[in-house]
C-alpha atoms as a PDB file:
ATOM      1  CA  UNK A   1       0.000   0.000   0.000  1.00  0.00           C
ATOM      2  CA  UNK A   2       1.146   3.511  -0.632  1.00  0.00           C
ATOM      3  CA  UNK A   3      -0.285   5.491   1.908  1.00  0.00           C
ATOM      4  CA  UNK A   4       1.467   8.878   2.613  1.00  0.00           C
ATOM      5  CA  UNK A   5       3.996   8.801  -0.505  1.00  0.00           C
ATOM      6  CA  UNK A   6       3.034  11.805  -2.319  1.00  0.00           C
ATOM      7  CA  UNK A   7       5.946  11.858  -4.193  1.00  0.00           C
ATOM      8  CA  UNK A   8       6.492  11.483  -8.258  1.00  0.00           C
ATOM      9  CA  UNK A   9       9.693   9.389  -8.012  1.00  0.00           C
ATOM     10  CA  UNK A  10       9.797   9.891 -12.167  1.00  0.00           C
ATOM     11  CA  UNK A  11      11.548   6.660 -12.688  1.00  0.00           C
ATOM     12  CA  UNK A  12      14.432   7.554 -11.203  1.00  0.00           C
ATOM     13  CA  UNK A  13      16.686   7.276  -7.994  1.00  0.00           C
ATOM     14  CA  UNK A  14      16.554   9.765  -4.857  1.00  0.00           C
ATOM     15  CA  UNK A  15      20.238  11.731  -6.251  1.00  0.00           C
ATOM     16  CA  UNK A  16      19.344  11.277 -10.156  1.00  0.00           C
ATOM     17  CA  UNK A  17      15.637  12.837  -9.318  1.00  0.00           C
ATOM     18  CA  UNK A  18      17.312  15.563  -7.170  1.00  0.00           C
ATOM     19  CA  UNK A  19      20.265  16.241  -9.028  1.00  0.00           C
ATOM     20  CA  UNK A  20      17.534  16.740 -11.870  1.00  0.00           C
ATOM     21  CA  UNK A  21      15.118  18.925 -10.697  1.00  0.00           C
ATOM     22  CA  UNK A  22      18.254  20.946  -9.426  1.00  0.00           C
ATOM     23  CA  UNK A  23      19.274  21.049 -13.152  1.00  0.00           C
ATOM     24  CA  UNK A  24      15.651  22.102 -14.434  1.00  0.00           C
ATOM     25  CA  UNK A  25      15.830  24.963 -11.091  1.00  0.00           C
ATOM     26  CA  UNK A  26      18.720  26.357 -12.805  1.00  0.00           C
ATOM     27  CA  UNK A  27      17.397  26.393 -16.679  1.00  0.00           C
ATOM     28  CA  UNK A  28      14.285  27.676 -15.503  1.00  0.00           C
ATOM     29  CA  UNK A  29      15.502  30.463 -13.333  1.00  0.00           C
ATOM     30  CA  UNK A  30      17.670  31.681 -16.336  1.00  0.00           C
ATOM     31  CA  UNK A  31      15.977  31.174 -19.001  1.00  0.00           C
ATOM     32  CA  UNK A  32      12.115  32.135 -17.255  1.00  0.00           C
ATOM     33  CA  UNK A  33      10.411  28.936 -18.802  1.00  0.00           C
ATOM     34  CA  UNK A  34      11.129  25.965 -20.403  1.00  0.00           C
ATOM     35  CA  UNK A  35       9.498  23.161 -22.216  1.00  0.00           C
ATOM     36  CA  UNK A  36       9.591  19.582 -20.544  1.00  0.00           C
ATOM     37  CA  UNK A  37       7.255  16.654 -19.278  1.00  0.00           C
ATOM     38  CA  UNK A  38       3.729  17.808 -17.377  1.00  0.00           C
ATOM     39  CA  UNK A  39       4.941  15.689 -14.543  1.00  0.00           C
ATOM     40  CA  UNK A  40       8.782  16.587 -14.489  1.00  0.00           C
ATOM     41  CA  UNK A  41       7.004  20.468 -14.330  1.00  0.00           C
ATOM     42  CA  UNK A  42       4.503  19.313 -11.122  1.00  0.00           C
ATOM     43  CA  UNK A  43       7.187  17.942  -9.359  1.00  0.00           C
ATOM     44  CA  UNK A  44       9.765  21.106 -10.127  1.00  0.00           C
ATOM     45  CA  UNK A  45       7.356  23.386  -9.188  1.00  0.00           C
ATOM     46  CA  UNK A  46       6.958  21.694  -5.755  1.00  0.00           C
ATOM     47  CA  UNK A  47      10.761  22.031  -5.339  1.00  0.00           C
ATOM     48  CA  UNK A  48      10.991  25.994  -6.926  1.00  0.00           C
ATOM     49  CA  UNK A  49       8.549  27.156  -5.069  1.00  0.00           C
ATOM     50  CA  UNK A  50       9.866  27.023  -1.430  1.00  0.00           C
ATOM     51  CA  UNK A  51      12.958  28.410  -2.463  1.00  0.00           C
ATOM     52  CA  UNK A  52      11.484  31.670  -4.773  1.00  0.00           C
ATOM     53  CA  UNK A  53       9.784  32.237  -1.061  1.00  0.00           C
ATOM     54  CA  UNK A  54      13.078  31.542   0.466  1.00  0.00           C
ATOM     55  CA  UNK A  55      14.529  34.222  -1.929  1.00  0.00           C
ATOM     56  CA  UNK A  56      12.070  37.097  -0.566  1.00  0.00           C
ATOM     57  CA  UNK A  57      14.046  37.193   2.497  1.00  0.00           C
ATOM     58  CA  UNK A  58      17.642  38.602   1.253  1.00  0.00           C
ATOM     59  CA  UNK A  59      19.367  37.002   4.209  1.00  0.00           C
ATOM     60  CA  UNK A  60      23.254  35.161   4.289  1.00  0.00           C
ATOM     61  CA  UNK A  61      21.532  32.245   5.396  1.00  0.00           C
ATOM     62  CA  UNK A  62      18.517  31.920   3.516  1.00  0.00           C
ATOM     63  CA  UNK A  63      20.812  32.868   0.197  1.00  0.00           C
ATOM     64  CA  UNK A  64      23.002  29.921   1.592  1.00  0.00           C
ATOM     65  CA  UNK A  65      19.874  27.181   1.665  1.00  0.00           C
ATOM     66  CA  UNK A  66      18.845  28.434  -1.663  1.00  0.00           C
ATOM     67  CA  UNK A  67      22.800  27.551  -2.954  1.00  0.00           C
ATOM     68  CA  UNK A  68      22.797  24.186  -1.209  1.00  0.00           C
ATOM     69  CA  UNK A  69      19.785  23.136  -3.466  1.00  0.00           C
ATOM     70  CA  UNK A  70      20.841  24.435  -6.802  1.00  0.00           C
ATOM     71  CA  UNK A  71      24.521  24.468  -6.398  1.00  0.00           C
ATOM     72  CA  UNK A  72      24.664  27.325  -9.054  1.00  0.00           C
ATOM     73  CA  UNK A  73      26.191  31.220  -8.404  1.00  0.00           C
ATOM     74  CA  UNK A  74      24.466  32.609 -11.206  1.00  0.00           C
ATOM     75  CA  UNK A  75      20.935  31.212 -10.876  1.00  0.00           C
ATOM     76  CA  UNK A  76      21.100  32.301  -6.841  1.00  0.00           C
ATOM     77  CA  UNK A  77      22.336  35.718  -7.937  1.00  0.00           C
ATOM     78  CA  UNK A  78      19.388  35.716 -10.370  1.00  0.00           C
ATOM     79  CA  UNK A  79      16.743  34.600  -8.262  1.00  0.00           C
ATOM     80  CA  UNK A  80      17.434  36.868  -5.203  1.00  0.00           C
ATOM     81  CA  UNK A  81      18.392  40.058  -7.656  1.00  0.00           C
ATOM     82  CA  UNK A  82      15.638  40.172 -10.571  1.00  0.00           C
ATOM     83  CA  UNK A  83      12.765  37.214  -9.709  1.00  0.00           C
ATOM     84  CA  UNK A  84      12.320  37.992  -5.789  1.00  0.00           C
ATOM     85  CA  UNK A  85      11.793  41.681  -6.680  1.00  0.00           C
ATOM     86  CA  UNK A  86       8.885  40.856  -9.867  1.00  0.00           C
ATOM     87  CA  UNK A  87       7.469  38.700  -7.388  1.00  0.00           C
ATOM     88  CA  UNK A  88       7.704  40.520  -3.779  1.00  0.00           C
ATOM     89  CA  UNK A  89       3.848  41.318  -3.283  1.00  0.00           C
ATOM     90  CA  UNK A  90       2.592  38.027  -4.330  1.00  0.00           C
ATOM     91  CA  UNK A  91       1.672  35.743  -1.931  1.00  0.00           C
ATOM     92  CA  UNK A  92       2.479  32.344  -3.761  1.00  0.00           C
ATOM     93  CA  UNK A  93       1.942  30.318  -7.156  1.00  0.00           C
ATOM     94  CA  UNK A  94       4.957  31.765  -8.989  1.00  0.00           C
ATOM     95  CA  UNK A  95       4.866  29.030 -11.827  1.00  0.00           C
ATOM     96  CA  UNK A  96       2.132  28.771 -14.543  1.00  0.00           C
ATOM     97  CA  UNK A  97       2.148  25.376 -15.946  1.00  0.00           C
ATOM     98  CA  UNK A  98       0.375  25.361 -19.404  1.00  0.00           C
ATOM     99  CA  UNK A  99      -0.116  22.038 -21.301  1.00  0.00           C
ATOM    100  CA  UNK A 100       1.202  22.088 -24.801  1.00  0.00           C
ATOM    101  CA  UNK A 101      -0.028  18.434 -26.465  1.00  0.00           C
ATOM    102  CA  UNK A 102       1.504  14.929 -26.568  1.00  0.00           C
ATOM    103  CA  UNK A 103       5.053  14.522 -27.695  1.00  0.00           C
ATOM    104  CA  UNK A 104       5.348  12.684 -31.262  1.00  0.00           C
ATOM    105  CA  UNK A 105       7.556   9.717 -30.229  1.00  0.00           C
ATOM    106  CA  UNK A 106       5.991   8.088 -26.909  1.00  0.00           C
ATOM    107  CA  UNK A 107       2.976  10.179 -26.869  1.00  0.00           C
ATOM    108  CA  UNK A 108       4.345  12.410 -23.122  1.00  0.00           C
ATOM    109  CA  UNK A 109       2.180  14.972 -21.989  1.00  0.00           C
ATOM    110  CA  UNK A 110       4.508  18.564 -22.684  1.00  0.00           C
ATOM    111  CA  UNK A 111       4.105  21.623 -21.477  1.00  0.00           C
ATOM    112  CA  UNK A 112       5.454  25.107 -20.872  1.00  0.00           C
ATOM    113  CA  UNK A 113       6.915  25.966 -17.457  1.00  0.00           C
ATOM    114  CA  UNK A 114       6.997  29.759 -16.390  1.00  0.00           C
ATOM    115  CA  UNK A 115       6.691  32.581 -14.043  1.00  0.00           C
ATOM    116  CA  UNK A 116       3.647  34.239 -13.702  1.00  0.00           C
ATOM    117  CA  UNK A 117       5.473  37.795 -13.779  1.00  0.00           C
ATOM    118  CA  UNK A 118       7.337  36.910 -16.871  1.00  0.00           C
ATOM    119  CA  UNK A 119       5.332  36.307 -19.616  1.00  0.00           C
ATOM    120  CA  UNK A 120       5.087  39.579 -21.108  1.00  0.00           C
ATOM    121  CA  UNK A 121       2.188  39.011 -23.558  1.00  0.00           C
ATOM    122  CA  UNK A 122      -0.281  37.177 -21.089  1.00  0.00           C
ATOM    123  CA  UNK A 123       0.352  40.514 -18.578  1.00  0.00           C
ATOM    124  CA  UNK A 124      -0.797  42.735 -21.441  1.00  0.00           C
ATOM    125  CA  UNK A 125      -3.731  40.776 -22.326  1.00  0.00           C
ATOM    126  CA  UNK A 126      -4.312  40.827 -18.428  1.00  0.00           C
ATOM    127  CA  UNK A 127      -4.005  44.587 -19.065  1.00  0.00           C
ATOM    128  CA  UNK A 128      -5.964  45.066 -21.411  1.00  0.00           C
ATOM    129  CA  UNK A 129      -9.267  43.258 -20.306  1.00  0.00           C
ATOM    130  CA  UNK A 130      -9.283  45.194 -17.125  1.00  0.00           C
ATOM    131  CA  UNK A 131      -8.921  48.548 -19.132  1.00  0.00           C
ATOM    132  CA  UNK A 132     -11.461  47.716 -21.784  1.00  0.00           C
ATOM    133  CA  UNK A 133     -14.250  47.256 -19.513  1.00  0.00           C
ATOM    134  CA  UNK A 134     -17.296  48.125 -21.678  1.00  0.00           C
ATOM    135  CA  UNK A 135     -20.964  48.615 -20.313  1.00  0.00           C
ATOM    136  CA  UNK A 136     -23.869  46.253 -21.995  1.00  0.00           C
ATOM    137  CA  UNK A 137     -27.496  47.692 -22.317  1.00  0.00           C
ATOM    138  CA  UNK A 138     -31.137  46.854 -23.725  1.00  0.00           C
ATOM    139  CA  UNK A 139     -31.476  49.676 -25.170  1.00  0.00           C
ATOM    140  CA  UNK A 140     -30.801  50.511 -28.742  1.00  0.00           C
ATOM    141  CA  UNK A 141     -28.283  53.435 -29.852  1.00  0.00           C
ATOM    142  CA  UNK A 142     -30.259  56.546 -29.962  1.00  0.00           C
ATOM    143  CA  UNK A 143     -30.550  58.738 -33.177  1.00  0.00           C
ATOM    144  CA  UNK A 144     -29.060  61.827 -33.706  1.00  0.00           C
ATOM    145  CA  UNK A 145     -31.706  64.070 -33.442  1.00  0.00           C
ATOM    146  CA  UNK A 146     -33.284  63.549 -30.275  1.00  0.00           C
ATOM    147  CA  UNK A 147     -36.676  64.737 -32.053  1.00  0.00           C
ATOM    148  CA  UNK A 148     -36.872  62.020 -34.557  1.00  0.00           C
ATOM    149  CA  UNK A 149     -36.786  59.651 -31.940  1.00  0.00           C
ATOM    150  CA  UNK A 150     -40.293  60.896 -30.195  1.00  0.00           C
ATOM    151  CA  UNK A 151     -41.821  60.512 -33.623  1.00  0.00           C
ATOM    152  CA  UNK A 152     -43.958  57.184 -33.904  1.00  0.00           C
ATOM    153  CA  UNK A 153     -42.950  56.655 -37.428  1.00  0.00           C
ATOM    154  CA  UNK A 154     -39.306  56.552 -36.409  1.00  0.00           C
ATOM    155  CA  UNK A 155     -39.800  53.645 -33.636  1.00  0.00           C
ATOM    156  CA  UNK A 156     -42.371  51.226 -35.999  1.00  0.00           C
ATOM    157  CA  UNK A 157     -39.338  50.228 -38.614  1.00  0.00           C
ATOM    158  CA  UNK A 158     -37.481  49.178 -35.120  1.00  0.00           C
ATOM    159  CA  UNK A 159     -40.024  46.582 -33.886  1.00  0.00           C
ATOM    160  CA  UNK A 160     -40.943  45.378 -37.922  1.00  0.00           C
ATOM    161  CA  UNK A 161     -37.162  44.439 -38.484  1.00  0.00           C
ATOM    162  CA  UNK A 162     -37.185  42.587 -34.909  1.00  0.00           C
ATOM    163  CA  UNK A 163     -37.114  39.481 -35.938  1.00  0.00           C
ATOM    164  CA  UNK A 164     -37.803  37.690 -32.229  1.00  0.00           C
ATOM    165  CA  UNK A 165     -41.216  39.517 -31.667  1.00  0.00           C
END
């Protein structure tokens, strides 16, 4: 029985699966998203996450726990620097995960893995719909002249063309 092992061991031993995801920590903090697996993503974004909320302190010791786990200068520079300043006011989920399809040779599930506060073109179209907030109404638009609208004649071609009534 498997009760209380929550963990995706991928196929792999405890060092391969951690030397791994440390591997895919480092592309992903550099690059800001990468392609891979939909499982490989679930299970790096359970191991990113605590340390992107590690990196909002700036601390000698929490920058020293970060480095123990990815064992890279540059992506610890880059993640305390640039990432943990995008991301200081938000509260958690720092990765989107957005499924791409089945790979062509074994039929894998693929996806994209990002951060949120990266992807430039989903925070425009974020932008935009809260900016372009238009108003619906019943009514229909009103003619020009305010007078040709009290006229009978001008309302009776309205309801003929209705087609519902």
């Amino acid at each position: 029985m498997r009760h209380n092992k929550k963990i995706n061991h991928l196929g792999r031993t405890n060092t391969h699966r951690n030397a791994m995801l440390s591997n895919m920590a480092c592309s992903l903090i550099k690059h800001k998203r990468i392609f891979t697996t939909t499982a490989k993503a679930k299970a790096l974004r359970k191991f990113v996450e605590p340390l992107i909320t590690k990196s909002k302190l700036d601390t000698t010791h929490s920058r020293r726990v970060v480095f123990s786990t990815l064992q890279n200068k540059y992506a610890v520079t880059e993640l305390f620097k640039e990432i943990s300043q995008k991301i200081a006011d938000r509260p958690g989920g720092y990765l989107r995960i957005i499924k791409t399809g089945n790979r062509l040779g074994d039929n894998a599930a693929m996806c994209f893995i990002e951060f949120v506060d990266y992807n430039e073109n989903m925070m425009k179209e974020s932008a935009a719909k809260k900016t372009t907030r238009t108003r619906r109404s019943r009514k229909k638009s009103a003619p020009a002249d305010a007078s040709a609208a009290e006229t009978p004649a001008a309302e009776a071609p309205a309801v003929e063309g209705n087609p519902a009534e």
